[in-house]
Protein backbone atom coordinates (compact mmCIF):
# COMPACT_ATOMS: atom_id res chain seq x y z
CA UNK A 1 89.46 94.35 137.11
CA UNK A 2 89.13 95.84 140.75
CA UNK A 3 86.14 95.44 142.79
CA UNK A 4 85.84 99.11 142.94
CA UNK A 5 85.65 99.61 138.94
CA UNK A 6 83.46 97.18 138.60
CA UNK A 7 80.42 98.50 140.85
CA UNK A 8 81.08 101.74 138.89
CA UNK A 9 80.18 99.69 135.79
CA UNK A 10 77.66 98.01 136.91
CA UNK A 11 75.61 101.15 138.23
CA UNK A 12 76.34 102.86 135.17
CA UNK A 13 74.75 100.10 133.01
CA UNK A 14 71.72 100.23 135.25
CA UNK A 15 71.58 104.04 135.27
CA UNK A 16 71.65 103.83 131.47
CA UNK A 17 74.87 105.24 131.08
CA UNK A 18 77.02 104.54 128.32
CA UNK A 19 80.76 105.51 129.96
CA UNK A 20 83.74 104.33 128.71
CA UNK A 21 86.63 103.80 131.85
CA UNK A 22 90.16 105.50 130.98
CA UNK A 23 93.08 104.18 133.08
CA UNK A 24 95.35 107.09 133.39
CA UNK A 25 99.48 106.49 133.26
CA UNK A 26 100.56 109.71 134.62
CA UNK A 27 100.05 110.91 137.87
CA UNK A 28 96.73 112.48 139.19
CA UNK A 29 96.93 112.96 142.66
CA UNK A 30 95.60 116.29 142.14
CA UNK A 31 92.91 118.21 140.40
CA UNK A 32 95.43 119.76 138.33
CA UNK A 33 97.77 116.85 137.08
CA UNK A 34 94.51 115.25 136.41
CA UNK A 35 93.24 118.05 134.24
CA UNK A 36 96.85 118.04 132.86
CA UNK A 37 96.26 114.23 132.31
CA UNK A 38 92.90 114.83 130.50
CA UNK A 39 94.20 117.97 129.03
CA UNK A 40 91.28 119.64 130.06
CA UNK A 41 90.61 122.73 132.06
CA UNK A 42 91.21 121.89 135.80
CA UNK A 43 87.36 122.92 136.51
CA UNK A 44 86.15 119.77 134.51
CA UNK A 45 87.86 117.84 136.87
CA UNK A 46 84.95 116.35 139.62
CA UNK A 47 86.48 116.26 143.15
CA UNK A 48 84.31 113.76 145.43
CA UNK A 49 84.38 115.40 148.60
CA UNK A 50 82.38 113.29 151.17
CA UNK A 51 81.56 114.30 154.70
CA UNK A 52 79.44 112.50 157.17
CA UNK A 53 76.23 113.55 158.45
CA UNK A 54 76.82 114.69 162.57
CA UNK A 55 75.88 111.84 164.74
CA UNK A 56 75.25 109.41 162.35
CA UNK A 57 76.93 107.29 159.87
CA UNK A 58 75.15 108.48 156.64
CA UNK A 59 78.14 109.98 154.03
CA UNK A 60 77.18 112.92 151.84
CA UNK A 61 78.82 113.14 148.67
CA UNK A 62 79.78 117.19 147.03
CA UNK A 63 80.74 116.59 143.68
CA UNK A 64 83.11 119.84 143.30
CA UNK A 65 84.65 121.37 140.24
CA UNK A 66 88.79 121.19 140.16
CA UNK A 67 89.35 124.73 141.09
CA UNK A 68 86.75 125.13 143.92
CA UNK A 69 86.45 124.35 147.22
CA UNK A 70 83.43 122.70 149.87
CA UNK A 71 82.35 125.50 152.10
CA UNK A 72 80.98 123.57 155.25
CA UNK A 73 78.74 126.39 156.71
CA UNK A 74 76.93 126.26 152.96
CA UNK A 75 77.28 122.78 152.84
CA UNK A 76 75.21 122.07 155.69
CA UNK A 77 72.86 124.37 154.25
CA UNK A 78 72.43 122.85 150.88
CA UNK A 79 71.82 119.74 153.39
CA UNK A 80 69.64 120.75 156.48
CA UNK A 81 72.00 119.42 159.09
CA UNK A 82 75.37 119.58 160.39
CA UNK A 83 78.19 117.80 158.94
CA UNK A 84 81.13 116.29 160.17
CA UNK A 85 84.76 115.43 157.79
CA UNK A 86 84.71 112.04 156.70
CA UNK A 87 87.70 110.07 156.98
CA UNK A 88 90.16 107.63 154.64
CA UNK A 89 89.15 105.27 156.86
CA UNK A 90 85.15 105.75 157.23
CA UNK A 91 85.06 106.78 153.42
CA UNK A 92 86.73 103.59 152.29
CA UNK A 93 84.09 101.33 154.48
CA UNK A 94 80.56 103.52 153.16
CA UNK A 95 81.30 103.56 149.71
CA UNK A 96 83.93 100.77 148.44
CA UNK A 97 86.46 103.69 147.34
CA UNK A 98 89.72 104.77 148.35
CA UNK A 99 90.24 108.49 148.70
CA UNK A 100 91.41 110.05 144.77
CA UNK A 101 89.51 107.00 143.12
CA UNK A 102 85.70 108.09 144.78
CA UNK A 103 83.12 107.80 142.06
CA UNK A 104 80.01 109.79 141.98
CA UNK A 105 77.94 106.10 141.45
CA UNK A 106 79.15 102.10 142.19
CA UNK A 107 79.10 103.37 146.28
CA UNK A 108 78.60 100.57 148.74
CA UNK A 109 75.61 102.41 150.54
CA UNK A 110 73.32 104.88 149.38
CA UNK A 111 75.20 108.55 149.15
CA UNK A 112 73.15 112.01 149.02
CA UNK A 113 74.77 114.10 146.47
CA UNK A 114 75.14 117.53 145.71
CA UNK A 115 76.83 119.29 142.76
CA UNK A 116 78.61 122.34 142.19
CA UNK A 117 76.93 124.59 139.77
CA UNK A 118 80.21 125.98 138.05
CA UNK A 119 80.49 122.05 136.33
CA UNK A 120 77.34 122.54 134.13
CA UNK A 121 79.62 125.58 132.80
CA UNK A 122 81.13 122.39 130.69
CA UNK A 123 79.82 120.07 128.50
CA UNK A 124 82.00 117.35 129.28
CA UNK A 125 83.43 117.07 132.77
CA UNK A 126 85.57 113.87 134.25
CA UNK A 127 85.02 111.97 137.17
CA UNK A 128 86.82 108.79 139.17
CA UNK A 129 85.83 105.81 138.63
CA UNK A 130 86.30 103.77 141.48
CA UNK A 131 90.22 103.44 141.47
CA UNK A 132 92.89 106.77 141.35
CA UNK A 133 94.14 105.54 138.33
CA UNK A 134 90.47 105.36 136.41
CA UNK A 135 88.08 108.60 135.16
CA UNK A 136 85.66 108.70 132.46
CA UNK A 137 83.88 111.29 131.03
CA UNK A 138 80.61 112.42 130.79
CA UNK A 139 77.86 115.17 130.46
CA UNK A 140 77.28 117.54 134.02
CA UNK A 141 73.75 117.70 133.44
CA UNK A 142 73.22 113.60 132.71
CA UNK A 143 75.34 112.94 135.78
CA UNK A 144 72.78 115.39 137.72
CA UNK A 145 69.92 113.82 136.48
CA UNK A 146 71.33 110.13 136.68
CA UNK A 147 72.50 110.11 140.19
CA UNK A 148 69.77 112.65 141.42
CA UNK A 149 72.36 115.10 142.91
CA UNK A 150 71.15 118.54 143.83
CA UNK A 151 72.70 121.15 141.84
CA UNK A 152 73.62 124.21 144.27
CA UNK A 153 75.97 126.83 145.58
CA UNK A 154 77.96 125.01 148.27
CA UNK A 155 81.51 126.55 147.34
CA UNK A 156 83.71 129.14 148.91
């Protein structure tokens, strides 16, 4: 078992979360052929769309429905400062996970988190978990609660 999946585990034990890790055999490199894989609508699909803080290090993590997309100007809103696009390389080193397998818990360093709204429209949504190949399931509003992400309008 990678690294990655198993600091997922591990924080979802400690959270008091009781997920169960699916490895996926078709291909998921999108929000859609992963909503295809879960056969799911592609809205329950969580996209983990990180960007750094401006001037600093500090990654903030928007946990996005499938379908939608980050809008920076409300972004840095939701946040109170200006943001900056996080990349492969910066995301890998913060939190442990390569981009398609980034969790919304097991990160290296302490995240901020926001969620989109439209994903409490569900009452099961999927997230990564830790690897592209791994999701699991779970309820929008537990994840919310669990991981202390904001719940606000920071879509287009």
């Amino acid at each position: 078992m990678s690294k990655s999946l198993k600091r997922v585990e591990a924080e979802a034990k400690a959270l008091g979360l009781s997920i169960e890790i699916i490895r996926e055999t078709a291909p998921t490199t999108t929000a859609q052929m992963a909503a295809d894989a879960r056969d799911c609508t592609v809205d329950q699909i969580v996209k983990s769309i990180l960007f750094r803080k401006a001037g600093s290090d500090q990654h903030v993590l928007f946990m996005t429905a499938g379908g939608n997309r980050v809008s920076l100007p409300k972004a840095e809103a939701a946040l109170g400062h200006s943001l900056e696009r996080a990349d492969a390389a910066s995301i890998r080193a913060y939190t442990g996970f390569a981009i398609g397998g980034v969790s919304p818990i097991g990160h290296l360093n302490p995240v901020v988190k926001f969620m989109d709204p439209r994903l409490m429209d569900f009452d099961i949504i999927w997230a990564a978990a830790g690897t592209p190949h791994h999701v699991f399931a779970i309820d929008p509003a537990v994840l919310a609660q669990k991981t202390s992400a904001q719940c606000i309008d920071f879509t287009e």
